[in-house]
N, C-alpha and C. Protein backbone atom coordinates (compact mmCIF):
# COMPACT_ATOMS: atom_id res chain seq x y z
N UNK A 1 0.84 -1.18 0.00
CA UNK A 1 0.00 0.00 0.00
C UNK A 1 0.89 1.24 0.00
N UNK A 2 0.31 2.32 -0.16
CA UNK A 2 0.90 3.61 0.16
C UNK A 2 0.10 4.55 1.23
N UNK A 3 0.99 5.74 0.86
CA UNK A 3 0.18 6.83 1.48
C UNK A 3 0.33 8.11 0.82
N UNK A 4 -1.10 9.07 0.38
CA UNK A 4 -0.58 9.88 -0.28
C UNK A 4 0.18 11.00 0.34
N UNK A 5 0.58 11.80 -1.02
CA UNK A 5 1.44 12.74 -0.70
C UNK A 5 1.18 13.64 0.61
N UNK A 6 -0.17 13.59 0.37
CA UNK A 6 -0.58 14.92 1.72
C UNK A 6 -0.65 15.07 2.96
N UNK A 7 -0.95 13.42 3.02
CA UNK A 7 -1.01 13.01 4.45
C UNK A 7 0.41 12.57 4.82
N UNK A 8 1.38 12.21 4.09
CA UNK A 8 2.96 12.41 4.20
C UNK A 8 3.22 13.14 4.54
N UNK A 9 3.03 14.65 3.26
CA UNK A 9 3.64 15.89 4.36
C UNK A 9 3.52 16.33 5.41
N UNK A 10 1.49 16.63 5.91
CA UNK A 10 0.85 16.82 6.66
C UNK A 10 1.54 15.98 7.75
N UNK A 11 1.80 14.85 7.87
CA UNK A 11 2.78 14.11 9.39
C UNK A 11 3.68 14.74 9.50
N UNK A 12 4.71 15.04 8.48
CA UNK A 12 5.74 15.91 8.84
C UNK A 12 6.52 17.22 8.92
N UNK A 13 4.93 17.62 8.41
CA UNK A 13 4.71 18.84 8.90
C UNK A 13 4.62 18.92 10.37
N UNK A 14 3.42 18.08 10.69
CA UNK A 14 2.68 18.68 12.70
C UNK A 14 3.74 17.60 13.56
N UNK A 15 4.13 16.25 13.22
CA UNK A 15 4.64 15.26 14.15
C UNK A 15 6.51 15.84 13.91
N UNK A 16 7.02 15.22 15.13
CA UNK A 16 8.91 15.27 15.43
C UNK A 16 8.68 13.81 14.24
N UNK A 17 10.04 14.40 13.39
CA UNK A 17 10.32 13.70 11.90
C UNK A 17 11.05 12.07 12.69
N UNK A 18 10.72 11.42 13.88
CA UNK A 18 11.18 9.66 13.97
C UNK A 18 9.84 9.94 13.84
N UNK A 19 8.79 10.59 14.78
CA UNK A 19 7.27 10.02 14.62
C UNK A 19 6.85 9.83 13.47
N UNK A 20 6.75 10.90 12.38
CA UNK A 20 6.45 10.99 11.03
C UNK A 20 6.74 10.34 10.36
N UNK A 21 8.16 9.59 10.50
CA UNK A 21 8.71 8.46 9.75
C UNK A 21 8.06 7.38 9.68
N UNK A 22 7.99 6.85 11.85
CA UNK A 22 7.33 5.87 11.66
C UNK A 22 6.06 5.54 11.34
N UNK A 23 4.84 6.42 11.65
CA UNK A 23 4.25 6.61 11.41
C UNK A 23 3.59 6.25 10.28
N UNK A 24 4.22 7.06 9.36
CA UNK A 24 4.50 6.88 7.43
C UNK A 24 4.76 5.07 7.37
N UNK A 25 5.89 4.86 7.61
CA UNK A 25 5.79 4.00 7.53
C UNK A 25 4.77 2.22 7.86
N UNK A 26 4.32 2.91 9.05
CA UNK A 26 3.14 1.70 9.54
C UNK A 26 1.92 1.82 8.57
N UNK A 27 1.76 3.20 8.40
CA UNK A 27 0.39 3.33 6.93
C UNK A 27 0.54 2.46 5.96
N UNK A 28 1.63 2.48 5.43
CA UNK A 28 2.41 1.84 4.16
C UNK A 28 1.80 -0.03 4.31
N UNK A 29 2.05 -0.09 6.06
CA UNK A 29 2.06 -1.89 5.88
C UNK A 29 0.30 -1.78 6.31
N UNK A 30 -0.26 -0.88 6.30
CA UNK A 30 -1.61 -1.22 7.75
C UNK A 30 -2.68 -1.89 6.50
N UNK A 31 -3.29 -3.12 6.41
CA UNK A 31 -4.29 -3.17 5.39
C UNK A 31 -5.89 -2.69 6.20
N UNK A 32 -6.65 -1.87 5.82
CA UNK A 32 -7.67 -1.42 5.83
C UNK A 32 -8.86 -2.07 5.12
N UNK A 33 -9.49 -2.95 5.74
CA UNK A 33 -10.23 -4.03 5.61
C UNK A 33 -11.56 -3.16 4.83
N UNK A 34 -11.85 -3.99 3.61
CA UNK A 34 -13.00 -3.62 2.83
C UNK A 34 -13.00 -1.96 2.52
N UNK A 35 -12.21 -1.54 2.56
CA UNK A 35 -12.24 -0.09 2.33
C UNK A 35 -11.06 0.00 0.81
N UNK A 36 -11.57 0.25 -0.58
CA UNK A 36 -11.35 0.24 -1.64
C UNK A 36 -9.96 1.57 -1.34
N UNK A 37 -9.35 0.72 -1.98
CA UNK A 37 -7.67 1.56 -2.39
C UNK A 37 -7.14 1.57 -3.16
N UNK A 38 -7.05 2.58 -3.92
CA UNK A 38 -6.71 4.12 -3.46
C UNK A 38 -7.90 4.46 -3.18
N UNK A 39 -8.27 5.55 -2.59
CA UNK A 39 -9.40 6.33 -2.64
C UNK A 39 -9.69 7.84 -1.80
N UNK A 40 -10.42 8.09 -1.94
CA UNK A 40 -10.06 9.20 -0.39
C UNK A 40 -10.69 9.39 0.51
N UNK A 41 -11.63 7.73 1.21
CA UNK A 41 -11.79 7.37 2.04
C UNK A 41 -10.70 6.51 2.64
N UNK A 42 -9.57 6.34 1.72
CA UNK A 42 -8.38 6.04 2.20
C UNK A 42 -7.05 7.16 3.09
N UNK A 43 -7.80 7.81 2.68
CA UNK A 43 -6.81 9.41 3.00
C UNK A 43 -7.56 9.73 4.48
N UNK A 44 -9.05 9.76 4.10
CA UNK A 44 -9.68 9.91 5.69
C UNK A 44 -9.56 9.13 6.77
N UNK A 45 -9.37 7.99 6.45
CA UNK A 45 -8.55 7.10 7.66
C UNK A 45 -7.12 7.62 8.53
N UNK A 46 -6.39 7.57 7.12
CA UNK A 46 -4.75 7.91 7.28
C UNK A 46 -5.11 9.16 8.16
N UNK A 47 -5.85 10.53 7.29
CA UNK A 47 -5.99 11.19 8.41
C UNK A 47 -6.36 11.14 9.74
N UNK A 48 -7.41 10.49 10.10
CA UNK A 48 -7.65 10.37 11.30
C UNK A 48 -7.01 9.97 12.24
N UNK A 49 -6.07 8.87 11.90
CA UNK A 49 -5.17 8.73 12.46
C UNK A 49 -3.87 9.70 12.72
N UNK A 50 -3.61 10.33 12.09
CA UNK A 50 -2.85 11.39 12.02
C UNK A 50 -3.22 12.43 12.99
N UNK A 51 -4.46 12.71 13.04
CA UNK A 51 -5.17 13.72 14.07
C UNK A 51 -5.22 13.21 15.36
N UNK A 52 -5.08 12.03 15.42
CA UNK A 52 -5.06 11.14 17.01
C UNK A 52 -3.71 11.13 17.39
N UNK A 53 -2.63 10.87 16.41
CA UNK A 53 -0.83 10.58 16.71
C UNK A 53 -0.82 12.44 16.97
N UNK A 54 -1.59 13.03 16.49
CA UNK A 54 -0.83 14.18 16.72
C UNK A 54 -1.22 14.69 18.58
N UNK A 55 -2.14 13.99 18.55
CA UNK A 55 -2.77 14.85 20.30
C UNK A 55 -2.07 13.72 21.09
N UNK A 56 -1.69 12.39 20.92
CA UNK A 56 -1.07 11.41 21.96
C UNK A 56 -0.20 10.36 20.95
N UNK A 57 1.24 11.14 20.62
CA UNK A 57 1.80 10.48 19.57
C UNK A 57 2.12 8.73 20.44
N UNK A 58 2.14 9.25 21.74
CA UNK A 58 2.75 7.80 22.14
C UNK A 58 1.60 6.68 21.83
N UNK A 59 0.26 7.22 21.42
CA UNK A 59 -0.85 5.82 21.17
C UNK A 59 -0.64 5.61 19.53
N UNK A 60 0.20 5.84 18.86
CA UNK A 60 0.64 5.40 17.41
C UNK A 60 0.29 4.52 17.25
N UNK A 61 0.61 3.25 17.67
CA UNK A 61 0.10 1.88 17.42
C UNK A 61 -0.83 1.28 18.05
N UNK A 62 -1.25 1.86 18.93
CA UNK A 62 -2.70 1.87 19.21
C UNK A 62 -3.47 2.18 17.90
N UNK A 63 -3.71 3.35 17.72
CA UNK A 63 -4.43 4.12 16.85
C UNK A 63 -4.28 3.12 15.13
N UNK A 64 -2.87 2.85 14.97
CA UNK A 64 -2.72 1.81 13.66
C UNK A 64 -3.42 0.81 13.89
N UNK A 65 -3.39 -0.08 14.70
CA UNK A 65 -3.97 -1.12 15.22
C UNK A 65 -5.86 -1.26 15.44
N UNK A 66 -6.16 -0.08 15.76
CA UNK A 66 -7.25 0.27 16.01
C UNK A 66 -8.16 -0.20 14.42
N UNK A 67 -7.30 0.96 13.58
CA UNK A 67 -7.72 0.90 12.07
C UNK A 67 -7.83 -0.44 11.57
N UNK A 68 -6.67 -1.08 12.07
CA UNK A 68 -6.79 -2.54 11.08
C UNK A 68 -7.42 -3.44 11.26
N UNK A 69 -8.15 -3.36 12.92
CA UNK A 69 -9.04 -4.02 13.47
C UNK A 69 -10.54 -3.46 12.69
N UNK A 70 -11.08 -2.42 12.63
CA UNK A 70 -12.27 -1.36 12.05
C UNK A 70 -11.81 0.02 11.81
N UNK A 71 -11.60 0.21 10.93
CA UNK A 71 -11.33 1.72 10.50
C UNK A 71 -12.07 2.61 11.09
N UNK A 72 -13.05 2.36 11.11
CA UNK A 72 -14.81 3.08 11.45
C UNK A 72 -14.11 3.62 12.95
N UNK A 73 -13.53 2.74 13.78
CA UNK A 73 -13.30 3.24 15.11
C UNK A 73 -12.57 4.24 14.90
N UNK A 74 -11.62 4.41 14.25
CA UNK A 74 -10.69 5.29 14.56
C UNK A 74 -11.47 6.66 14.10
N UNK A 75 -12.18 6.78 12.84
CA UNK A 75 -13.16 7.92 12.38
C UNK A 75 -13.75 8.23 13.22
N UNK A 76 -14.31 7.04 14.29
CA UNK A 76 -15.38 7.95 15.72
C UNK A 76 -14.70 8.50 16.91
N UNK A 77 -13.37 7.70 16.64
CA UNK A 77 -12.13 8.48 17.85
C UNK A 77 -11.76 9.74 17.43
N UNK A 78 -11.64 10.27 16.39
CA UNK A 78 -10.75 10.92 16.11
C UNK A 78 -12.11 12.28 15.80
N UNK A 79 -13.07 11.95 15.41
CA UNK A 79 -14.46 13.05 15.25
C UNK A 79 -14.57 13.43 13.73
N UNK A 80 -14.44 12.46 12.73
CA UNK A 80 -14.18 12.10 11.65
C UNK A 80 -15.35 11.07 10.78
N UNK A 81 -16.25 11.00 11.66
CA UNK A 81 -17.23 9.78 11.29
C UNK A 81 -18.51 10.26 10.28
N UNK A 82 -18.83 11.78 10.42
CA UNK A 82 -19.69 12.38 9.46
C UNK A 82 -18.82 13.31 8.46
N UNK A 83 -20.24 13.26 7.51
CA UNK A 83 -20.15 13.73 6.22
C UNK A 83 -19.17 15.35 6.14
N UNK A 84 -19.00 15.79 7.60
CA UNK A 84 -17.79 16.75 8.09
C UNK A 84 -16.91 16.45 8.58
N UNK A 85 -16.40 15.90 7.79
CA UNK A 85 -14.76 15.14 8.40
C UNK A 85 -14.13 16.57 7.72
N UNK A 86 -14.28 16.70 6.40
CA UNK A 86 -13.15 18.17 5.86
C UNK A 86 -13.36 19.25 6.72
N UNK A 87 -14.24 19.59 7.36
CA UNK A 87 -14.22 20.82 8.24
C UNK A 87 -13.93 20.37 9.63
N UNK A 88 -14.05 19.31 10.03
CA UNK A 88 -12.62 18.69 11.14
C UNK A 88 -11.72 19.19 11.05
N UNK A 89 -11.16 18.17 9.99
CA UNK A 89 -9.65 18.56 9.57
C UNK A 89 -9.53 19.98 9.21
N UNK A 90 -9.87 20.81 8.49
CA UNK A 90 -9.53 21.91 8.36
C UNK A 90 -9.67 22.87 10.05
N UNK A 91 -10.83 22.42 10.53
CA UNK A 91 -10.82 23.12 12.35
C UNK A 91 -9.32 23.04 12.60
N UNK A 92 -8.87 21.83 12.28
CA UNK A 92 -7.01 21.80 13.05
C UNK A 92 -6.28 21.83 12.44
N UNK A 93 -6.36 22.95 11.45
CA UNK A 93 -5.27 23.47 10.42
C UNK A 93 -5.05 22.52 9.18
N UNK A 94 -5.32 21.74 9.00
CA UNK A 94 -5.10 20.45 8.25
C UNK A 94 -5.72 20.92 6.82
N UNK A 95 -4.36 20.42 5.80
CA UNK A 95 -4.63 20.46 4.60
C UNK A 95 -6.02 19.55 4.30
N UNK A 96 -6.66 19.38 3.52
CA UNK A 96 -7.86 18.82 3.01
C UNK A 96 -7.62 18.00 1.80
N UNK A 97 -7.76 16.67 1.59
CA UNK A 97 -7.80 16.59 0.74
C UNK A 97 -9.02 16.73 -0.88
């Protein structure tokens, strides 16, 4: 899998560049069950997670883990679960995709 460009930068932009790395990197291996990829309900995951590593980077693999178990959780952790997820993300500065 990958991760796009935005949500790449966007980590290393807001996270300290080992977090962002690893981070980046766990996206890369995480498979996201029944959720079609590429897409940019693929990006809204990645983000969400991104918005969770950024308020408690130490639950990283929590939060990865979370996803690969139900994605859906991490969208209701993170306040990402309605049709306003872009004005979430944009509330916390966050590029949009």
């Amino acid at each position: 899998m990958s991760v796009s460009e935005l949500v790449n930068s966007e980590a290393h932009r807001r996270l300290a560049s080992s977090i962002a790395d690893r981070l980046v990197e766990r996206l890369k291996v995480t498979r996201l069950p029944l959720l079609k990829y590429p897409s940019r309900e693929w990006d809204r995951v990645h983000f969400a997670i991104l918005l969770l590593v950024d308020k408690t980077p130490d639950r990283l693999e929590d939060y990865v883990q979370m996803a690969a178990d139900d994605w859906r959780n991490v969208l209701l952790a993170a306040g990402m679960a309605g049709s306003d997820w872009p004005t979430v993300l944009s509330l916390h500065d966050y590029k949009v995709p």
